[in-house]
Each structure stands twice: as structure tokens, then as C-alpha cells.
Protein backbone atom coordinates (compact mmCIF):
# COMPACT_ATOMS: atom_id res chain seq x y z
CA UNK A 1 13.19 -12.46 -8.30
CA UNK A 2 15.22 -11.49 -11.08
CA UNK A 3 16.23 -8.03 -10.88
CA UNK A 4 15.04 -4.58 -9.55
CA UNK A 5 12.85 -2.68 -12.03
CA UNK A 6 13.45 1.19 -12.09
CA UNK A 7 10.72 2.54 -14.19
CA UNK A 8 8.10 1.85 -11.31
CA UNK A 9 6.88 4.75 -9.78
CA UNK A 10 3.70 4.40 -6.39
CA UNK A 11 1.85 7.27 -5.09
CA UNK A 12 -1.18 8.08 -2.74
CA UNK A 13 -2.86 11.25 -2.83
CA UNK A 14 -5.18 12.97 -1.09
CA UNK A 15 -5.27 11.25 1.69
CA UNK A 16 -2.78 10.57 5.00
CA UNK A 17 -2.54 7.20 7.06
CA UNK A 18 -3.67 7.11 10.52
CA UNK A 19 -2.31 4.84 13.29
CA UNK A 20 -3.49 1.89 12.41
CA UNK A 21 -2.52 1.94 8.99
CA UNK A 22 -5.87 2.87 7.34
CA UNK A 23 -5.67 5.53 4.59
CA UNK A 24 -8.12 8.58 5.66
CA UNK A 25 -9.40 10.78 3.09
CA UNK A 26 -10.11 14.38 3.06
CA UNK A 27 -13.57 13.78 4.81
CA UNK A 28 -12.28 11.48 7.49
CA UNK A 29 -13.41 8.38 5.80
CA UNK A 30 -10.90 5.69 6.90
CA UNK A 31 -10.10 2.90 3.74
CA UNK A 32 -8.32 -0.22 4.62
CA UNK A 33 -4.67 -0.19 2.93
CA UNK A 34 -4.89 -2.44 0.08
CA UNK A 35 -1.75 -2.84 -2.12
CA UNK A 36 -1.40 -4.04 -5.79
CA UNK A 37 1.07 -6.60 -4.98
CA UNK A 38 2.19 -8.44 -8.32
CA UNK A 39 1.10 -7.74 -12.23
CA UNK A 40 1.86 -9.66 -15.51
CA UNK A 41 1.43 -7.41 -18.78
CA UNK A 42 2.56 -9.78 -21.27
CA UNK A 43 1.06 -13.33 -20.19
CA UNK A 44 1.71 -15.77 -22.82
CA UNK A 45 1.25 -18.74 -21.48
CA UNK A 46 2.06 -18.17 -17.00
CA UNK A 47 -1.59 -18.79 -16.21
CA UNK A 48 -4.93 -19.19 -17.50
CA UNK A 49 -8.46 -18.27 -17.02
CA UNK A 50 -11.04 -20.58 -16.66
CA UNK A 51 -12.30 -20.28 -20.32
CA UNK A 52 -8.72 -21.44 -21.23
CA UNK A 53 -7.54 -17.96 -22.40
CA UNK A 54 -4.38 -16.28 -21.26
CA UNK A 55 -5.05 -12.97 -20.23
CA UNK A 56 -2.43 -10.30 -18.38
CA UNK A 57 -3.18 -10.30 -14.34
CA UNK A 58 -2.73 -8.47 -11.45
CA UNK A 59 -3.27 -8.97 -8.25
CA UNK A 60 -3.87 -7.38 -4.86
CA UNK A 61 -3.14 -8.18 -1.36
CA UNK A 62 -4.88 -6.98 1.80
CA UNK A 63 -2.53 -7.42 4.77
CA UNK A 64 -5.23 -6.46 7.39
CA UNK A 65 -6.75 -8.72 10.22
CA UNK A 66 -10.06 -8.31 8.44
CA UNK A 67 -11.64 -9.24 5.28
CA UNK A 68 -12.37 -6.45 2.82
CA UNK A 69 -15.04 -5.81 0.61
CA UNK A 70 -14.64 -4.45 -2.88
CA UNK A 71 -17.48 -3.51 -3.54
CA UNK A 72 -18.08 -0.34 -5.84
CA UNK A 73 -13.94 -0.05 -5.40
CA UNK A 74 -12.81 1.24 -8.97
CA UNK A 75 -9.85 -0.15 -10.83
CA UNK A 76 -7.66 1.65 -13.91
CA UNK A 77 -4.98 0.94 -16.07
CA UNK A 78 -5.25 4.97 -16.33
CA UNK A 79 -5.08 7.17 -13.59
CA UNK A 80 -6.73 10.52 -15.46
CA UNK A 81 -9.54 7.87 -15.22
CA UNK A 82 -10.36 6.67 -11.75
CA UNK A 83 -13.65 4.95 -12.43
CA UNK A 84 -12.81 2.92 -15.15
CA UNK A 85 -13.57 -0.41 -13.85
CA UNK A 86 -16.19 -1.17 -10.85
CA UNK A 87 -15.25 -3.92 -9.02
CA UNK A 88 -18.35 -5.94 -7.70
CA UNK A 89 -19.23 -8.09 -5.22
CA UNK A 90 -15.56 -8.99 -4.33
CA UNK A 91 -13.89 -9.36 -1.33
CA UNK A 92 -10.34 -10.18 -0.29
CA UNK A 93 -9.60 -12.80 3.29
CA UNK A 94 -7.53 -11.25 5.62
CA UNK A 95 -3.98 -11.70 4.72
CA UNK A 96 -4.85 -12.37 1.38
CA UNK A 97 -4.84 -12.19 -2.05
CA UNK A 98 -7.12 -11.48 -4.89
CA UNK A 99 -6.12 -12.28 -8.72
CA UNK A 100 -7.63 -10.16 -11.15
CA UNK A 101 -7.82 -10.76 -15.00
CA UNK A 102 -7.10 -7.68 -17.44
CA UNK A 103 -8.53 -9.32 -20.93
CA UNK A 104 -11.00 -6.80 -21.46
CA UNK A 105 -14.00 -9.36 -20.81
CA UNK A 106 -16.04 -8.81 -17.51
CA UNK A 107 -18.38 -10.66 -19.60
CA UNK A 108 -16.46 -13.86 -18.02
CA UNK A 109 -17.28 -12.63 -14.24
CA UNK A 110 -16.23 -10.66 -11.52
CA UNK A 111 -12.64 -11.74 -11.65
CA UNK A 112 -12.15 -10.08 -15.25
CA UNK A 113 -11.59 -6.15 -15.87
CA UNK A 114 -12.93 -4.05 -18.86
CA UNK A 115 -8.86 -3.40 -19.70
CA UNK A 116 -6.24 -5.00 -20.71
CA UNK A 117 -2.67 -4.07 -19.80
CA UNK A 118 -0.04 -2.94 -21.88
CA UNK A 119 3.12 -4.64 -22.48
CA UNK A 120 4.75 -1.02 -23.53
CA UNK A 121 3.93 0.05 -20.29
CA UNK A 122 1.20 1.93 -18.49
CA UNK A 123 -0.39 2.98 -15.03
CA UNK A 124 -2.06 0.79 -12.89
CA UNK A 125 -4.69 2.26 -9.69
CA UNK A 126 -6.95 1.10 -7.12
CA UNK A 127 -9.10 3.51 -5.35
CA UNK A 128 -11.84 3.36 -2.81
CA UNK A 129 -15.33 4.33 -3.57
CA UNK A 130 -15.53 7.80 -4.19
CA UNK A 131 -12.10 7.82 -5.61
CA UNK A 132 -9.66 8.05 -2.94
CA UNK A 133 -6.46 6.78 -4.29
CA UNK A 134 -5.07 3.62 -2.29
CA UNK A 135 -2.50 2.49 -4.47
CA UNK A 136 -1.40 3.46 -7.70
CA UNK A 137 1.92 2.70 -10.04
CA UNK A 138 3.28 3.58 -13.33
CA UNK A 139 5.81 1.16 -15.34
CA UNK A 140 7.71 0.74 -18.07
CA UNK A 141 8.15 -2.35 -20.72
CA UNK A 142 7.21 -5.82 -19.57
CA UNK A 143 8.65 -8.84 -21.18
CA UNK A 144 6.68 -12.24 -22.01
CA UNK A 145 5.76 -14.33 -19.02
CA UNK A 146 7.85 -12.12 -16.60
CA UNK A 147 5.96 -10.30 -13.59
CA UNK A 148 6.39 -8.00 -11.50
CA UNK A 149 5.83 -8.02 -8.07
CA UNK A 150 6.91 -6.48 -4.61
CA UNK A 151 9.77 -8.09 -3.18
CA UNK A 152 7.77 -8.63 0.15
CA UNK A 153 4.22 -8.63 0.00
CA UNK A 154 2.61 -5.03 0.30
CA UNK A 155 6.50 -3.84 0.68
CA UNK A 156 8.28 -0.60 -1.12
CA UNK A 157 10.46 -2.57 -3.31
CA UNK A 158 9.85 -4.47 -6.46
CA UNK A 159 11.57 -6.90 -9.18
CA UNK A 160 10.63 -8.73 -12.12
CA UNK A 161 11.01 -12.39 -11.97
CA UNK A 162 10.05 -15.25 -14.39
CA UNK A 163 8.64 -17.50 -11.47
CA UNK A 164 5.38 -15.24 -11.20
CA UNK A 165 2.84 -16.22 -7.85
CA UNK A 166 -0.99 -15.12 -9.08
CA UNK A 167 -2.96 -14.90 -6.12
CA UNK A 168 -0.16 -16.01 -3.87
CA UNK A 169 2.28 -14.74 -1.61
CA UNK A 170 5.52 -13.37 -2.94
CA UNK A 171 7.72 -14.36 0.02
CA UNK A 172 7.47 -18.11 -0.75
């Protein structure tokens, strides 16, 4: 990792974590604790899709002993906006990790958001369906080819580094 970046701010609202870990909502309803793990808002040339393009990324990790389904989870690259992207029949392996493509073509599958993200800066937000926040985040300026990720996977602290790990852990 390169260096600490300061502008990043993560919340959760509305909600409080229970023993086990799980987020629980206002009505009880307990969501498995996803985290958006690692994002790249300027890809130039770090990875590309399977049409050849080079779209920005982001990706999420699920460190629960179970698989979990995305379906009818929402995605955002605003968070006055919730709902702005369905996810579909997705689904992330225990322990693992699900890259996501922000081109603004889910014409090219499930894989691929309606947004792109903005190398100025932005917000970023998963929530469960219904909208309960489960992980949301706010930065600042991204260079080219430069991500930036949590310093241990689903962990509080983050850093930008040129050796970016779509859909992989960020320990290794």
C-alpha cells in the first residue's frame, strides 16, 4: 500500500450490529455485514472487462461463514439515492470477494453497474433490500491506475496503492 488516504469517510445508519456481527435494522431484520473492500475510480489500463474495455471497479468482500445472495441489494455512487443500481442474481462465497464494474453498461451483465465512478471523487453505498445501509464511503481525488482499498480486508483502515487486487484479498 502506498499511503493512508484521509478524505475517506464510512458510516452505517439506521441500524445496530448484533452478536454475531449481522447488521439489524429498525424492524429486526438481520443483514449479513458486507464491506466494500477495494475501488479503482480512474482505471486506465489495471484491469479489463471481458469486452476488452477498461472500466473503474469496486469490489466487495463478505467475511461470513456463509454465502450471500445479492439479490435485489441496491448499489450507489450517491447516497441521497439508495436504489440506484439493483444488483441481480449475484452472490458472494463465503470469505469472498465479488468485483463489480462501474462503466455505466449493465447491458454487458450482472457484473456491470448503471454508474460510473468519478475520479474527482464521490460516495460509494451498498444497502440491503429495503435500503438498510451496510456500508457506505465518501472520497476524495483518485489518481490513474491507483486503488484504494482497506488495509486488511473488511478492516477500518485504508490506503491507496498502485498494486490494486480486483476480486482478491488485500492481505496478500
Amino acid at each position: 500500500m502506498l499511503g493512508l488516504f484521509l478524505g475517506l469517510f464510512v458510516a452505517c445508519d439506521g441500524g445496530s450490529v448484533d452478536d454475531t456481527g449481522a447488521l439489524v435494522d429498525s424492524n429486526g431484520q438481520e443483514w449479513p455485514r458486507l464491506w466494500i473492500n477495494e475501488f479503482m475510480a480512474s482505471n486506465q489500463g489495471t484491469l479489463e472487462d471481458s469486452s476488452g474495455a477498461t472500466p473503474d471497479w469496486l469490489e466487495i468482500y463478505n467475511p461470513n461463514s456463509d454465502a450471500v445472495s445479492l439479490q435485489d441489494w441496491t448499489i450507489t455512487d450517491d447516497l441521497g439515492e439508495f436504489d440506484k443500481h439493483t444488483l441481480g442474481d449475484l452472490s458472494i462465497s463465503a470469505g469472498g470477494f465479488l468485483l463489480l464494474y462501474a462503466g455505466g453498461t449493465p447491458e454487458l451483465g450482472e457484473q456491470h453497474v448503471s454508474f460510473k465512478l468519478s475520479a474527482a471523487g464521490e460516495e460509494l453505498g451498498l444497502y440491503a433490500p429495503g435500503g438498510q445501509a451496510i456500508d457506505e464511503l465518501d472520497f476524495g481525488p483518485q489518481e490513474p491506475d491507483v486503488s484504494t482499498a482497506r488495509t486488511t480486508d473488511g478492516g477500518a483502515e485504508w490506503a491507496t496503492t498502485a498494486d490494486a487486487t480486483p476480486g482478491e484479498s488485500n492481505e496478500g
